[in-house]
C-alpha atoms as a PDB file:
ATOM      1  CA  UNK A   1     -23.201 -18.426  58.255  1.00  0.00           C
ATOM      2  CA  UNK A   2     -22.168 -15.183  59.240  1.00  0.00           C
ATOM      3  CA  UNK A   3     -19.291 -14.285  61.780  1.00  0.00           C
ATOM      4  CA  UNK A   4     -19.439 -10.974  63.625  1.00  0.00           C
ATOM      5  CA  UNK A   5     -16.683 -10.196  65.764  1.00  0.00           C
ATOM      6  CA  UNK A   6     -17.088  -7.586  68.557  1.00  0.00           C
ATOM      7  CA  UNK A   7     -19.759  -5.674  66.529  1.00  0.00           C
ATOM      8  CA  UNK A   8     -19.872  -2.924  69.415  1.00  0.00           C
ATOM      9  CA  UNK A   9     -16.041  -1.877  68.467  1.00  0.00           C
ATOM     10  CA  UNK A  10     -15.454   1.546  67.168  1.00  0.00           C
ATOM     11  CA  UNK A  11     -18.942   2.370  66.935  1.00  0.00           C
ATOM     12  CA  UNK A  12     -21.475   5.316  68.777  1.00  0.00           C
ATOM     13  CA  UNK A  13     -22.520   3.668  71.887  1.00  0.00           C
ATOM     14  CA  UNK A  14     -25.759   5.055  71.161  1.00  0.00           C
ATOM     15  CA  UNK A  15     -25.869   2.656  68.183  1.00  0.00           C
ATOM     16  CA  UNK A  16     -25.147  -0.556  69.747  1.00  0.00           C
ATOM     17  CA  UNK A  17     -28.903  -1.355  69.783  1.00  0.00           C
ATOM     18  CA  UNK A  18     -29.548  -0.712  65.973  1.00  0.00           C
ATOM     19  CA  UNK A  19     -26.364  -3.347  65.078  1.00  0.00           C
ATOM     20  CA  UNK A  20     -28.084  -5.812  68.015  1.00  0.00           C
ATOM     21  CA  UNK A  21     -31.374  -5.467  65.822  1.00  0.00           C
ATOM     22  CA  UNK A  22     -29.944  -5.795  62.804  1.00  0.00           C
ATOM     23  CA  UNK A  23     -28.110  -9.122  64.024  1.00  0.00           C
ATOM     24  CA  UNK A  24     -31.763 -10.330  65.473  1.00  0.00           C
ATOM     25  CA  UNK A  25     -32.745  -9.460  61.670  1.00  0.00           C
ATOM     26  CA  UNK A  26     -29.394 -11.505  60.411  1.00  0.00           C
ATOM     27  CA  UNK A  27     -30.649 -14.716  62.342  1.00  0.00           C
ATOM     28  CA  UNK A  28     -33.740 -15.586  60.701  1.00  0.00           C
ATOM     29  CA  UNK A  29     -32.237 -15.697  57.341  1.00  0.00           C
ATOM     30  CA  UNK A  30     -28.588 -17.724  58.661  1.00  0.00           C
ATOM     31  CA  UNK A  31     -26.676 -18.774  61.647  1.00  0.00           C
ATOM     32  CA  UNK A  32     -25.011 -16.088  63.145  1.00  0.00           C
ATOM     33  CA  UNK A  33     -22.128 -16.286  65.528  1.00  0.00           C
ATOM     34  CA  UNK A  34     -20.958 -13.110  67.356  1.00  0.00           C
ATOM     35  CA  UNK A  35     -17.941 -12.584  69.731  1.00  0.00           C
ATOM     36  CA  UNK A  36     -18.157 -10.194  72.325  1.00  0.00           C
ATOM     37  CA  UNK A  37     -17.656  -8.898  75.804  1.00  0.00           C
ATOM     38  CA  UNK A  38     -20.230  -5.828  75.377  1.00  0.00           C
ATOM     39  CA  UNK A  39     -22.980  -6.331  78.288  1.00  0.00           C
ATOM     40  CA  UNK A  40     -25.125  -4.232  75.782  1.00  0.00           C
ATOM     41  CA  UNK A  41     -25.142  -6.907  73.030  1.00  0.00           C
ATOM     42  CA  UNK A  42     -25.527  -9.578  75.663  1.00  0.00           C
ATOM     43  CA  UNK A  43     -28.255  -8.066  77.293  1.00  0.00           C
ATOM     44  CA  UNK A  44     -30.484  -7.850  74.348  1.00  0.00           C
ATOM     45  CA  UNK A  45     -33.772  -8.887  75.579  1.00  0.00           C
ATOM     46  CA  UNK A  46     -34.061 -12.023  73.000  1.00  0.00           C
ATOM     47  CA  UNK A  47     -31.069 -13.523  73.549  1.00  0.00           C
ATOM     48  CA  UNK A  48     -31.521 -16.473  75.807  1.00  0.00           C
ATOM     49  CA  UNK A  49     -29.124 -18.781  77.617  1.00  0.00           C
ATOM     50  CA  UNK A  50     -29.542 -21.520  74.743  1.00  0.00           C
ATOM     51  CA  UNK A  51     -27.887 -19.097  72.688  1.00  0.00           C
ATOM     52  CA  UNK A  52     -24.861 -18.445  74.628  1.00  0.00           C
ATOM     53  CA  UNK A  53     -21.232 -20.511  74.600  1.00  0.00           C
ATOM     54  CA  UNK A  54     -18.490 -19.578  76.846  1.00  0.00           C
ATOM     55  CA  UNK A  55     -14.626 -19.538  75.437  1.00  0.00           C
ATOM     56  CA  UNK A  56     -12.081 -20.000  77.241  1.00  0.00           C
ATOM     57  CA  UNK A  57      -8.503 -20.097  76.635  1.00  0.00           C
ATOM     58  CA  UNK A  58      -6.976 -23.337  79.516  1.00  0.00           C
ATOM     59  CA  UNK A  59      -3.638 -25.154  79.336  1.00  0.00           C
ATOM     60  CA  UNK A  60      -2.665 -24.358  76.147  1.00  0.00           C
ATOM     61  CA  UNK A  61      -6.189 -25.266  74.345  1.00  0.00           C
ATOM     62  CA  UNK A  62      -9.742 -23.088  73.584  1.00  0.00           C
ATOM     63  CA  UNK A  63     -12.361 -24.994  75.388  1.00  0.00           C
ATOM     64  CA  UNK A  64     -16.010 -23.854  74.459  1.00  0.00           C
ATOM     65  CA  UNK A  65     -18.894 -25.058  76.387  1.00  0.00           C
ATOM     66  CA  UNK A  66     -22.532 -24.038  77.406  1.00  0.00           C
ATOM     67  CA  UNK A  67     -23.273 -21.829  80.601  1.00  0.00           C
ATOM     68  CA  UNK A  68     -23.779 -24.193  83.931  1.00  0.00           C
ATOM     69  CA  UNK A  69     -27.176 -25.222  84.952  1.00  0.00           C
ATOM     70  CA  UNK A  70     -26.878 -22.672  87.727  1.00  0.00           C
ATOM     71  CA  UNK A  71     -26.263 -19.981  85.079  1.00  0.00           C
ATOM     72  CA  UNK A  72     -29.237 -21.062  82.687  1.00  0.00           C
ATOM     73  CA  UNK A  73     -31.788 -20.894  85.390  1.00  0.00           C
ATOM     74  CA  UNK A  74     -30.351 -17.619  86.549  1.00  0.00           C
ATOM     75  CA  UNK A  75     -30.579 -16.401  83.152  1.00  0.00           C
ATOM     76  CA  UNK A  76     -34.516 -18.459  82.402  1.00  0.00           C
ATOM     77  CA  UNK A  77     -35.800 -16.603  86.091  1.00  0.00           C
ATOM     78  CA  UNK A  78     -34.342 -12.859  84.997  1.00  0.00           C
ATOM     79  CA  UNK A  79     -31.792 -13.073  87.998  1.00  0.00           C
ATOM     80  CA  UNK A  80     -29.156 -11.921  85.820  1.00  0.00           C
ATOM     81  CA  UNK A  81     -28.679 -10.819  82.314  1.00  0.00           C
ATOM     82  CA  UNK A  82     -26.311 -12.527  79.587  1.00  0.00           C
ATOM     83  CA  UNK A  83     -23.984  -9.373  80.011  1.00  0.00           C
ATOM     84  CA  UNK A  84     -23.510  -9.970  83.540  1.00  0.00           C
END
């Protein structure tokens, strides 16, 4: 497995892409799990709603859980991005 945390920080913004490709690279080899709130990373056109957990931080506790329905099929018809 490998963990990437916020790979956009402290790099070019010009190279966000090449790290996003290199993580698409990373994933057919291992699991990959990446924390971010870059809308660049997110919007990478192969990453789908299946791929996607939501963190939050509720009453004292980290709950993680897929997007809503609503969200998937906004995400499966192109209505909105990951990053949005």
């Amino acid at each position: 497995m490998l963990v990437i945390e916020e790979p956009e920080t402290s790099i070019h913004a010009g190279a966000v892409g090449a790290v996003v490709d290199l993580i698409r690279h990373a994933t057919r080899a291992t699991q990959v799990v990446v924390t971010t709130h870059s809308p660049e990373v997110l919007d990478a056109d192969w990453i789908e709603g299946r791929h996607l957990r939501i963190v939050e931080w509720e009453g004292g506790a980290t709950g993680i859980a897929r997007p809503s329905q609503a969200t998937g099929q906004a995400l499966r018809e192109g209505i909105m991005g990951a990053g949005s």
